[in-house]
PDB file of N, CA and C in Angstrom:
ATOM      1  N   UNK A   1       1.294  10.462  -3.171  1.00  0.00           N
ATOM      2  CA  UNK A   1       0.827  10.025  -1.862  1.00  0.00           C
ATOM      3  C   UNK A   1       1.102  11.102  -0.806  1.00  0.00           C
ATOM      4  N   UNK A   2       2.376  11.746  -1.173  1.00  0.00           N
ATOM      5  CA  UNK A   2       2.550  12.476   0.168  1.00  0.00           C
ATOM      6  C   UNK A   2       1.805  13.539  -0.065  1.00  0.00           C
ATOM      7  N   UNK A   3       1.364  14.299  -0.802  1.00  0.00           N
ATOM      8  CA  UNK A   3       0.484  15.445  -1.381  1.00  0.00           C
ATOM      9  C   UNK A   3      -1.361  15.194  -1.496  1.00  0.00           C
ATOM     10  N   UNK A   4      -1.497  13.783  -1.116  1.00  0.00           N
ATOM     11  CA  UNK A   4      -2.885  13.675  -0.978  1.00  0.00           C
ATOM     12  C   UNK A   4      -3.806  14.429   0.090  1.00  0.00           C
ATOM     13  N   UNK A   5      -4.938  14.688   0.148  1.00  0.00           N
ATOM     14  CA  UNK A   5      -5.745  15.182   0.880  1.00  0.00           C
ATOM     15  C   UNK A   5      -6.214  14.743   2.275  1.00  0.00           C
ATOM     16  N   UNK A   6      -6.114  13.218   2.328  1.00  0.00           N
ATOM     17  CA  UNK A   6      -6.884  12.317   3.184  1.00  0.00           C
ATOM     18  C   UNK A   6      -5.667  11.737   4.064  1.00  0.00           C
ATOM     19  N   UNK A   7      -5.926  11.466   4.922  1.00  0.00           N
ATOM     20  CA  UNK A   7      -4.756  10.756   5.884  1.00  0.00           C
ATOM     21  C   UNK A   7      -4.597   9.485   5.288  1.00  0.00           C
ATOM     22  N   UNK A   8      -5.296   8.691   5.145  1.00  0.00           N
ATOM     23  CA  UNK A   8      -5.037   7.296   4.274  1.00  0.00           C
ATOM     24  C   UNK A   8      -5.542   7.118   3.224  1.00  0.00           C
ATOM     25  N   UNK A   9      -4.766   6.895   2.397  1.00  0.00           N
ATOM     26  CA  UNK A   9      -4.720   6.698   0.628  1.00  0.00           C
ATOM     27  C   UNK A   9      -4.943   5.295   0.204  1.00  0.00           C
ATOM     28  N   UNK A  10      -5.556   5.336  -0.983  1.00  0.00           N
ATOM     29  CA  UNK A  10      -5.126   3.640  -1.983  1.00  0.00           C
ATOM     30  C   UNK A  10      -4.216   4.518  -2.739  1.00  0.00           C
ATOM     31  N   UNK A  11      -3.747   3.500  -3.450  1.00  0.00           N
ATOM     32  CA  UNK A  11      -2.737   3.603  -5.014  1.00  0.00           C
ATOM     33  C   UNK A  11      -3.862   2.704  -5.943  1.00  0.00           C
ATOM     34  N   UNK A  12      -4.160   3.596  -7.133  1.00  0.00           N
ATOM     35  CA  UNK A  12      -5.353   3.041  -7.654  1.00  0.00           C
ATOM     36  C   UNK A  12      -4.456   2.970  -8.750  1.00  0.00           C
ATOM     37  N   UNK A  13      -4.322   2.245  -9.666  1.00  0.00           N
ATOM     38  CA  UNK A  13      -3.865   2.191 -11.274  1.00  0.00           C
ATOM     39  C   UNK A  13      -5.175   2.703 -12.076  1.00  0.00           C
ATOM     40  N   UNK A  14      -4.361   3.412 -13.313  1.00  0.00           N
ATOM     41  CA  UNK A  14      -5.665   3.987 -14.006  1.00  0.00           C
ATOM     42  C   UNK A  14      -6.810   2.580 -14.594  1.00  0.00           C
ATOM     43  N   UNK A  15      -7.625   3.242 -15.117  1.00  0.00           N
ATOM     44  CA  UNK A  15      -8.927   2.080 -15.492  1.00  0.00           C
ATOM     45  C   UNK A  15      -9.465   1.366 -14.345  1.00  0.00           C
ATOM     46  N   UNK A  16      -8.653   1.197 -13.307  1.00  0.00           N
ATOM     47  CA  UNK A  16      -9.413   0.438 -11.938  1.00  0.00           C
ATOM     48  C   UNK A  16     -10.799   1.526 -11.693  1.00  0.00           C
ATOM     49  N   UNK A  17     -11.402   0.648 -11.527  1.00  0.00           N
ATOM     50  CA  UNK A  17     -12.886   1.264 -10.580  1.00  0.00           C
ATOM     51  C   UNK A  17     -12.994   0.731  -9.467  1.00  0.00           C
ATOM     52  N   UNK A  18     -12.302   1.731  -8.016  1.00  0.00           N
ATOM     53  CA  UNK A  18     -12.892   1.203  -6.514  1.00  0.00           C
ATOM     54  C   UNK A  18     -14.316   1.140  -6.617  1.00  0.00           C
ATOM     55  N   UNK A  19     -14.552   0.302  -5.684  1.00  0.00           N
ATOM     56  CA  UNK A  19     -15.053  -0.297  -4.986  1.00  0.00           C
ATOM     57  C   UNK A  19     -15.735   0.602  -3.911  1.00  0.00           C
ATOM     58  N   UNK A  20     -17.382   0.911  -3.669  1.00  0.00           N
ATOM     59  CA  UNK A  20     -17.906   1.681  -2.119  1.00  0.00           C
ATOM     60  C   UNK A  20     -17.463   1.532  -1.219  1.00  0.00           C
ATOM     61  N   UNK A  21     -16.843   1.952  -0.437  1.00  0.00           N
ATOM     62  CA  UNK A  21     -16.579   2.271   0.658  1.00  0.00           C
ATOM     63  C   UNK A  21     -15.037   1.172   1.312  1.00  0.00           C
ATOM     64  N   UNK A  22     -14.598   0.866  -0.315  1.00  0.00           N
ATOM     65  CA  UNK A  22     -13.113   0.214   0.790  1.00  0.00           C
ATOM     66  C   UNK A  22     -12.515   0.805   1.514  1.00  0.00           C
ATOM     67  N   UNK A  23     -12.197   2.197   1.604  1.00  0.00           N
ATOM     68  CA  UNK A  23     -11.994   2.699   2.626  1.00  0.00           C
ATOM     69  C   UNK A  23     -12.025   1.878   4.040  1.00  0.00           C
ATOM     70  N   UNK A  24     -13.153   2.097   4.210  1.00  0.00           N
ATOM     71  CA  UNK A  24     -13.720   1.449   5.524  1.00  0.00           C
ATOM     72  C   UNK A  24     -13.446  -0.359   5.341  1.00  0.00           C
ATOM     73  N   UNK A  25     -13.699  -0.908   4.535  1.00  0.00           N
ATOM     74  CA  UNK A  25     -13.223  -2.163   4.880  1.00  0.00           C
ATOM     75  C   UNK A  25     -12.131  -2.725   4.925  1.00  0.00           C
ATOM     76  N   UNK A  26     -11.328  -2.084   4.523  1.00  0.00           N
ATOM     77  CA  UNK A  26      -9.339  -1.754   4.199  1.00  0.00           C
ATOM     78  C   UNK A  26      -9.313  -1.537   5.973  1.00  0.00           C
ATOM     79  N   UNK A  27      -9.673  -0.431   6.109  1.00  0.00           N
ATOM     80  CA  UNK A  27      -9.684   0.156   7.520  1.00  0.00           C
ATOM     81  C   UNK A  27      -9.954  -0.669   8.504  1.00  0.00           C
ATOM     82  N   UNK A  28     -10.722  -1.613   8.855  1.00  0.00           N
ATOM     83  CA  UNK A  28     -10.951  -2.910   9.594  1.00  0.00           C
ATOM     84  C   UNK A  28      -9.661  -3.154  10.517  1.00  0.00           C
ATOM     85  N   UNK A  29      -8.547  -3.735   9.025  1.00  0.00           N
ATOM     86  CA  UNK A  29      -7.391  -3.932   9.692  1.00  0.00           C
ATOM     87  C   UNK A  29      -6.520  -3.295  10.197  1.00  0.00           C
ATOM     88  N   UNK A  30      -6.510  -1.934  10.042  1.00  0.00           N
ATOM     89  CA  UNK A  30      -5.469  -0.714  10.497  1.00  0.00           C
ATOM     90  C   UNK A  30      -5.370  -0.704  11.964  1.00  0.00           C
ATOM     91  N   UNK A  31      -4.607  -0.905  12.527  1.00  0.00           N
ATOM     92  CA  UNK A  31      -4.088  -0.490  14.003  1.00  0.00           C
ATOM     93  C   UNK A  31      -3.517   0.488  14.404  1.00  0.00           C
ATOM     94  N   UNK A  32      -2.154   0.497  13.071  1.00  0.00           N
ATOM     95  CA  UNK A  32      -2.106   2.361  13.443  1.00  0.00           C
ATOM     96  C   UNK A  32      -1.366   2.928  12.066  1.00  0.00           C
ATOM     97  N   UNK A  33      -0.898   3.922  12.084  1.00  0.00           N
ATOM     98  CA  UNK A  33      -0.463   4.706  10.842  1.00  0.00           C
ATOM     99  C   UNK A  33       0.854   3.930  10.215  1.00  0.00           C
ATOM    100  N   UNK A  34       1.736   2.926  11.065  1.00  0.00           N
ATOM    101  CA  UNK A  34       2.742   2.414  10.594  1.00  0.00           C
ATOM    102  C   UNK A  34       2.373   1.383   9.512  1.00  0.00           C
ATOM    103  N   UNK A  35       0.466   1.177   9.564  1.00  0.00           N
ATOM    104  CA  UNK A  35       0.369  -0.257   8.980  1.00  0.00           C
ATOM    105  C   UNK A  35       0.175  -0.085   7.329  1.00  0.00           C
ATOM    106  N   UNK A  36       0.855  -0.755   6.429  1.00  0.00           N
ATOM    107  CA  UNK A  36       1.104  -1.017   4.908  1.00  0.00           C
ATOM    108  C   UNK A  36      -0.151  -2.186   4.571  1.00  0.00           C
ATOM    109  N   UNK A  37      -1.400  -1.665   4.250  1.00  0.00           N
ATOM    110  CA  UNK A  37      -2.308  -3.123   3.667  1.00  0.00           C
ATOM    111  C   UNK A  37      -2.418  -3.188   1.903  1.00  0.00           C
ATOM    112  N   UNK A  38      -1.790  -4.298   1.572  1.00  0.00           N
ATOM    113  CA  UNK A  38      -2.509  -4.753   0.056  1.00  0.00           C
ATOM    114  C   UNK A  38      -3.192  -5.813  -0.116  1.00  0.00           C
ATOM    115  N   UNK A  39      -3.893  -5.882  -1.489  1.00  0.00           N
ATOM    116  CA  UNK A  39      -4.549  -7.090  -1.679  1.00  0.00           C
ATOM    117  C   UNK A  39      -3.706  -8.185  -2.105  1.00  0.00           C
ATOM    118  N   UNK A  40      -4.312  -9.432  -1.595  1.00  0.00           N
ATOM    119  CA  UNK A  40      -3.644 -10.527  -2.322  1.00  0.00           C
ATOM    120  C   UNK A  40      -4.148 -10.919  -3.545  1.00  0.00           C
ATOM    121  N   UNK A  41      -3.637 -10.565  -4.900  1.00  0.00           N
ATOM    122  CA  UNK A  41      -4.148 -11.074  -5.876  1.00  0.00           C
ATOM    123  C   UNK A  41      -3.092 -12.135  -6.876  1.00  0.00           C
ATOM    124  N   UNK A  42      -4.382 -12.648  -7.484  1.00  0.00           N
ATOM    125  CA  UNK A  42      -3.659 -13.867  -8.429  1.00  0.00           C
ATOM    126  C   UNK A  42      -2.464 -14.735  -7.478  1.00  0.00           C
ATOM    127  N   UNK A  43      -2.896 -14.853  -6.206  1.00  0.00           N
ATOM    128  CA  UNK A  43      -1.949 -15.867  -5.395  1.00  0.00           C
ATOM    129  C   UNK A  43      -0.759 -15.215  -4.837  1.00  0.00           C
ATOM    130  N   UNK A  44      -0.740 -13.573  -4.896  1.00  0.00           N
ATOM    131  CA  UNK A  44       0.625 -12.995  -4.631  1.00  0.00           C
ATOM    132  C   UNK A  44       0.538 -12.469  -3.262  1.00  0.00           C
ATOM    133  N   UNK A  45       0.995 -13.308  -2.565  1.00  0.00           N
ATOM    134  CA  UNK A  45       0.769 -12.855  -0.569  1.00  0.00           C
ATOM    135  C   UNK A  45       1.849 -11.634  -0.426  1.00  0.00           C
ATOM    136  N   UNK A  46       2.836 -11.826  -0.874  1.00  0.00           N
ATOM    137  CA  UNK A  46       4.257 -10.879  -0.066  1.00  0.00           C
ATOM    138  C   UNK A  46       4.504  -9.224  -1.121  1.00  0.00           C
ATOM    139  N   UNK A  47       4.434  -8.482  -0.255  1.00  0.00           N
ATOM    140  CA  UNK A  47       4.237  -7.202  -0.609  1.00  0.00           C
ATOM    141  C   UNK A  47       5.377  -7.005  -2.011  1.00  0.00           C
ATOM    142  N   UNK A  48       6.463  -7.253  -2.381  1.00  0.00           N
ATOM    143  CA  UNK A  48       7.530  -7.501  -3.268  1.00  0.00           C
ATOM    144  C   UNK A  48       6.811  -7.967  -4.397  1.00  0.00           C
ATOM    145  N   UNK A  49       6.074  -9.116  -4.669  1.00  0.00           N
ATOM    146  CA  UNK A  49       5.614  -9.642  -5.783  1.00  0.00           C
ATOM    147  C   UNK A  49       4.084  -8.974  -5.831  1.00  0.00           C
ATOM    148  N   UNK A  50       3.491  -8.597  -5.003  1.00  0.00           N
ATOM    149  CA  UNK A  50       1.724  -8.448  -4.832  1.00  0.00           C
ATOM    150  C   UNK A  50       1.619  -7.131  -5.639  1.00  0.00           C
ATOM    151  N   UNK A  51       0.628  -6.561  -6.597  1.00  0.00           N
ATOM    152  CA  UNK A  51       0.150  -5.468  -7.801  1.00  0.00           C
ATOM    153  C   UNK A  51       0.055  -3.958  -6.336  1.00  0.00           C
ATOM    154  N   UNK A  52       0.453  -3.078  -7.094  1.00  0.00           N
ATOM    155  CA  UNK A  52       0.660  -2.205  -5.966  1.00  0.00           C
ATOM    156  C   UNK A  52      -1.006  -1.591  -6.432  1.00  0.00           C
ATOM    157  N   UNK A  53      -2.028  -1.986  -7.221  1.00  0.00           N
ATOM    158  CA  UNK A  53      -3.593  -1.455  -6.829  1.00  0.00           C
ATOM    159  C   UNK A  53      -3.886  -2.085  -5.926  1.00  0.00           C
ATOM    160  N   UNK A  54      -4.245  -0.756  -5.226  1.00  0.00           N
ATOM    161  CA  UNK A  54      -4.834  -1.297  -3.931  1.00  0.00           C
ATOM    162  C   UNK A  54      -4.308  -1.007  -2.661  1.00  0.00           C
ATOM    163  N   UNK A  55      -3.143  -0.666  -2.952  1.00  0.00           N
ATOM    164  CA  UNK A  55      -2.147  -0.229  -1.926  1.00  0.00           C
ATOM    165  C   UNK A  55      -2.515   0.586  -0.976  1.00  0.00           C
ATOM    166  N   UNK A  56      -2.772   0.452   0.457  1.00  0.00           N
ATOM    167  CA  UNK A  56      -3.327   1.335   1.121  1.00  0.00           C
ATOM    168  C   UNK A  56      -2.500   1.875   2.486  1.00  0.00           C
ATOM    169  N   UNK A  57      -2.143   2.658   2.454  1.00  0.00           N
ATOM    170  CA  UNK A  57      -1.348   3.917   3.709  1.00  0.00           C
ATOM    171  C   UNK A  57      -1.733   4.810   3.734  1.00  0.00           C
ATOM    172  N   UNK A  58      -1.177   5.381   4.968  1.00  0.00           N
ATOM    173  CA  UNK A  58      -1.324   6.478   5.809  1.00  0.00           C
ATOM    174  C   UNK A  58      -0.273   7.703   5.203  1.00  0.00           C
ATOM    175  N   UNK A  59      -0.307   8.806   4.918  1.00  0.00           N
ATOM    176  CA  UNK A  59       0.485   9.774   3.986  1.00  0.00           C
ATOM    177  C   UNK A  59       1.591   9.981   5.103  1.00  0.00           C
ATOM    178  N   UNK A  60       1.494  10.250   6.173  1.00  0.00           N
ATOM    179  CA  UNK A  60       2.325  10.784   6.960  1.00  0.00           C
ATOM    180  C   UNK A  60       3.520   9.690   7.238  1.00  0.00           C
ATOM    181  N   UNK A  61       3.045   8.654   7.212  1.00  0.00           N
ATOM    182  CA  UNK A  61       3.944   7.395   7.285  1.00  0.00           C
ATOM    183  C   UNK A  61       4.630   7.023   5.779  1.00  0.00           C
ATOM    184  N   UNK A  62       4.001   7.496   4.737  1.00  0.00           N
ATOM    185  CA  UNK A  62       5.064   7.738   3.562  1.00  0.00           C
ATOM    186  C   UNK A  62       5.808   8.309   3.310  1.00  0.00           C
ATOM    187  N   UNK A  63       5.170  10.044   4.488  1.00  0.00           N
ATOM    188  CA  UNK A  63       6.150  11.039   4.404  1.00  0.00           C
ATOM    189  C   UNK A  63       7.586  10.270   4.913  1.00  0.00           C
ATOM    190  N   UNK A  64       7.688   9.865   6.092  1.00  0.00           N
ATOM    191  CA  UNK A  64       8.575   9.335   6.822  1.00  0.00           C
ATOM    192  C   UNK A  64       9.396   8.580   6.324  1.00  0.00           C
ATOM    193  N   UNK A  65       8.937   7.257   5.358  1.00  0.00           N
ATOM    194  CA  UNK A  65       9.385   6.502   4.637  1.00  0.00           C
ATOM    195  C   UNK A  65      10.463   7.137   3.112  1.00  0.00           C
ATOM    196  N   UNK A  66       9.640   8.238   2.573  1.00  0.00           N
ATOM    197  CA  UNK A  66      10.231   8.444   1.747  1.00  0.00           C
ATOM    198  C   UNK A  66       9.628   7.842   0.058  1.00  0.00           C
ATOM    199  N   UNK A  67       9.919   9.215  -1.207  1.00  0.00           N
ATOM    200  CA  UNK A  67       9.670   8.328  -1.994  1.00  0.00           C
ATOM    201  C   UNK A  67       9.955   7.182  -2.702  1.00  0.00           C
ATOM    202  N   UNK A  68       8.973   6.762  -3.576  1.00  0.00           N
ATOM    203  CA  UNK A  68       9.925   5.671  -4.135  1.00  0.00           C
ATOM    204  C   UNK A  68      10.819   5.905  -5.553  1.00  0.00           C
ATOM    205  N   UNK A  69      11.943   5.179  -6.062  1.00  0.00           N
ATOM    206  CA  UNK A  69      12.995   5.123  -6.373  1.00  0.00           C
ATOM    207  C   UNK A  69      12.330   4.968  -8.045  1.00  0.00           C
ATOM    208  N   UNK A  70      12.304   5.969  -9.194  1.00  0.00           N
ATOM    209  CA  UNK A  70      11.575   5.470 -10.102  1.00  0.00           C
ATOM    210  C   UNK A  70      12.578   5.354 -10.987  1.00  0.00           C
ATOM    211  N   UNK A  71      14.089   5.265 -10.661  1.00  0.00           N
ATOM    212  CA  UNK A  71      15.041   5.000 -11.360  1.00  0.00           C
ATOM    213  C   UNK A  71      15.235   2.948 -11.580  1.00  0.00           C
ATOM    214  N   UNK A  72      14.357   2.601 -11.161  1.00  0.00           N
ATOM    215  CA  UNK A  72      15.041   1.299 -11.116  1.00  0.00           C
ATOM    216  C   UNK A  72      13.379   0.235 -11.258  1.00  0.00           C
ATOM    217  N   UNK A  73      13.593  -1.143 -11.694  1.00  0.00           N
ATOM    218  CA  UNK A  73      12.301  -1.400 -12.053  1.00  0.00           C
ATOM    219  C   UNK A  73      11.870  -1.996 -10.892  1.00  0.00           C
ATOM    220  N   UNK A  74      10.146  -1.899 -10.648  1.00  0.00           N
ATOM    221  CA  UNK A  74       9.089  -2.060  -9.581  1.00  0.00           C
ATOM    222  C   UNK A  74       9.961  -2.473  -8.624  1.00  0.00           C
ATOM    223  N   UNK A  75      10.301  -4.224  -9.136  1.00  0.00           N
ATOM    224  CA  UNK A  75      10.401  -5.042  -8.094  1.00  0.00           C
ATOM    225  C   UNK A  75      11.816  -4.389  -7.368  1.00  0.00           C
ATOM    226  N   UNK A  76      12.424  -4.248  -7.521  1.00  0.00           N
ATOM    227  CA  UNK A  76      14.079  -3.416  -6.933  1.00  0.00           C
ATOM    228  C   UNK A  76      12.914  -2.190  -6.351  1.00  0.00           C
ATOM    229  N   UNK A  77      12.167  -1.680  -6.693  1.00  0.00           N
ATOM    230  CA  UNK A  77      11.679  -0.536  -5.671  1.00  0.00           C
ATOM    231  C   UNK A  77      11.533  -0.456  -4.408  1.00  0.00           C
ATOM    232  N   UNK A  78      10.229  -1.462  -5.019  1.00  0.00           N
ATOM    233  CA  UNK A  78       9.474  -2.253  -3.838  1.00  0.00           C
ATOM    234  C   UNK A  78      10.028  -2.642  -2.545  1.00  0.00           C
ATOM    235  N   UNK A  79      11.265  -3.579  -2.986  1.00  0.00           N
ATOM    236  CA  UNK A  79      12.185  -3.950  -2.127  1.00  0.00           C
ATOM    237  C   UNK A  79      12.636  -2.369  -1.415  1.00  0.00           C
ATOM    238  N   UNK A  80      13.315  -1.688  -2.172  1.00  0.00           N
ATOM    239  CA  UNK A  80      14.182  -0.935  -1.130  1.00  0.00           C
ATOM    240  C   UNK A  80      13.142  -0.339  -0.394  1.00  0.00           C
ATOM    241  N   UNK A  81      12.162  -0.017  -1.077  1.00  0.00           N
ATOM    242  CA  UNK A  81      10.830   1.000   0.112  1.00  0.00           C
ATOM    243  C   UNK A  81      10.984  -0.097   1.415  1.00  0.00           C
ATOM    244  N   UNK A  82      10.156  -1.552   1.078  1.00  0.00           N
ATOM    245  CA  UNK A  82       9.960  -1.717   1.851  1.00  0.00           C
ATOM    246  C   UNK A  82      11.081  -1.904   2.978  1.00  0.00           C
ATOM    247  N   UNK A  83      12.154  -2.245   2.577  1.00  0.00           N
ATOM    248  CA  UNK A  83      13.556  -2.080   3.761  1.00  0.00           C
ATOM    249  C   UNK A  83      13.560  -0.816   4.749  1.00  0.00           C
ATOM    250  N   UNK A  84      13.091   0.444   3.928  1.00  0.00           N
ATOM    251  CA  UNK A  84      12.912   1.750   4.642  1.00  0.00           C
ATOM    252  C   UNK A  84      11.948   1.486   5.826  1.00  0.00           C
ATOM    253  N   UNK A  85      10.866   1.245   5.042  1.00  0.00           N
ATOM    254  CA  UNK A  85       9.199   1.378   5.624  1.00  0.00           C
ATOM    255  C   UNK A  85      10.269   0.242   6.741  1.00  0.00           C
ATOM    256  N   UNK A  86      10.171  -1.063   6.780  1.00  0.00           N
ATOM    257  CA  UNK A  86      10.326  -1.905   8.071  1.00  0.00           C
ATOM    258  C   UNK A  86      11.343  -1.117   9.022  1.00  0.00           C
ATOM    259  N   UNK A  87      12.440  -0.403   8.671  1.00  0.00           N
ATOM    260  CA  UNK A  87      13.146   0.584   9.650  1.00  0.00           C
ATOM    261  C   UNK A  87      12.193   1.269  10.447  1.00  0.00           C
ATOM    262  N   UNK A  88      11.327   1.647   9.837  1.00  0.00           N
ATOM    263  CA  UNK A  88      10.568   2.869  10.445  1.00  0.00           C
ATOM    264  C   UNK A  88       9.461   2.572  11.387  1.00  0.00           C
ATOM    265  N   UNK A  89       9.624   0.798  11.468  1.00  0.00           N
ATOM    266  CA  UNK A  89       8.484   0.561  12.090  1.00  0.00           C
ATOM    267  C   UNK A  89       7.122   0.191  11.484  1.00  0.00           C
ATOM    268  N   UNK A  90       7.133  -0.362   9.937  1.00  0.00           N
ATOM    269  CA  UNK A  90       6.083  -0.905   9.525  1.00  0.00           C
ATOM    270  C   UNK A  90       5.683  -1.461   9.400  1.00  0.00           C
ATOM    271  N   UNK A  91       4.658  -1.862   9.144  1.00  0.00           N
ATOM    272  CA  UNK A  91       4.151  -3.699   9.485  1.00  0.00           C
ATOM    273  C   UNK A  91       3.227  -3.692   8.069  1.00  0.00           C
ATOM    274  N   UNK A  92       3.411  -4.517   7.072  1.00  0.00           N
ATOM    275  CA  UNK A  92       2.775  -5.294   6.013  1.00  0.00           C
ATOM    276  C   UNK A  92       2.009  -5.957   6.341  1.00  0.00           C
ATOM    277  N   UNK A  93       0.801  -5.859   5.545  1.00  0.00           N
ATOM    278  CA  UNK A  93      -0.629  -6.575   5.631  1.00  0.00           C
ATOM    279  C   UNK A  93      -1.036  -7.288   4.117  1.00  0.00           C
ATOM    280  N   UNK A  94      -1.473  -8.477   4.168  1.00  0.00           N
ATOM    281  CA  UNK A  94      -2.029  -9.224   2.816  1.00  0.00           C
ATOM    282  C   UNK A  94      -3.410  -8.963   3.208  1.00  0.00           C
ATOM    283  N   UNK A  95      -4.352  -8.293   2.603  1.00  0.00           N
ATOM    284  CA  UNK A  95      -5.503  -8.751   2.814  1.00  0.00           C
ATOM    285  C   UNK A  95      -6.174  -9.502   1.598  1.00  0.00           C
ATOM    286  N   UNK A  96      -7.094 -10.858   2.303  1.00  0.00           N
ATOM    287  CA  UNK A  96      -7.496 -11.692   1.349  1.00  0.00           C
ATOM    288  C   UNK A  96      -9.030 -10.920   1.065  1.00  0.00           C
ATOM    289  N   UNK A  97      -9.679 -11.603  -0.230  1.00  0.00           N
ATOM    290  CA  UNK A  97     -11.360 -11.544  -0.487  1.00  0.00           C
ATOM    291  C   UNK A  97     -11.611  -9.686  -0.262  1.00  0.00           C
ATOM    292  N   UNK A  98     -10.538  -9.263  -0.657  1.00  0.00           N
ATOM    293  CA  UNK A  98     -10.652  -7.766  -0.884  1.00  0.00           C
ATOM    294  C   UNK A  98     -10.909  -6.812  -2.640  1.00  0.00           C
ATOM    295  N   UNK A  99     -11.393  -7.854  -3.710  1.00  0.00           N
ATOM    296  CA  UNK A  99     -10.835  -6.968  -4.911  1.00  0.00           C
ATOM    297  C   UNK A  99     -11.233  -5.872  -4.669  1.00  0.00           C
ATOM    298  N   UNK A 100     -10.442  -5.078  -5.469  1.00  0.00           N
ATOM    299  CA  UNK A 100     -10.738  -3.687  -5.934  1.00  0.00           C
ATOM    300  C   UNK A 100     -11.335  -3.211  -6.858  1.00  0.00           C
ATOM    301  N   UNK A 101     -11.411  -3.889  -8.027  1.00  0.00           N
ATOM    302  CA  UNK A 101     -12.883  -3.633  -8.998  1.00  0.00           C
ATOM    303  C   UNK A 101     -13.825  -4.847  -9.099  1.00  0.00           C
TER     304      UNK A 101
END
């Protein structure tokens, strides 16, 4: 993420096929670079339990955040990122009726 090209990224898992132009419909909800949007799938609203495809930020705001911890499994990640990310001023987004393939 922090090495990407584009100011705002997905996290795609392999075999996923985006979707035209989510970009832009991801983007809808963005207010500003602090904002964290995923999809809600299979009923999972809260960023901790929700599939990280789909995951969409701003690189510079990851820079800030920091990477994540690949010593320890997802859910313990997840958590500590997001403890960082909310220090830093981030705000989590569920977006509904968004799939990604």
């Amino acid at each position: 993420m922090k090495n990407a090209p584009a100011d705002w990224n997905f996290v795609v898992v392999a075999g996923t096929i985006l979707r035209k132009d989510m970009h832009i419909r991801f983007g809808r909800f963005v207010e500003k670079d602090t904002d964290i949007l995923f999809p809600v799938a299979e009923g999972k609203y809260n960023f901790i339990d929700a599939t990280i495809n789909g995951l969409f930020m701003h690189k510079d705001m990851f820079k800030q955040v920091g990477d994540w911890d690949t010593n320890t499994s997802l859910e313990l990640c997840k958590t500590l990122w997001a403890g960082y990310a909310v220090e830093k001023g981030c705000k989590f987004k569920a977006i509904t009726n968004m799939k990604i393939c």
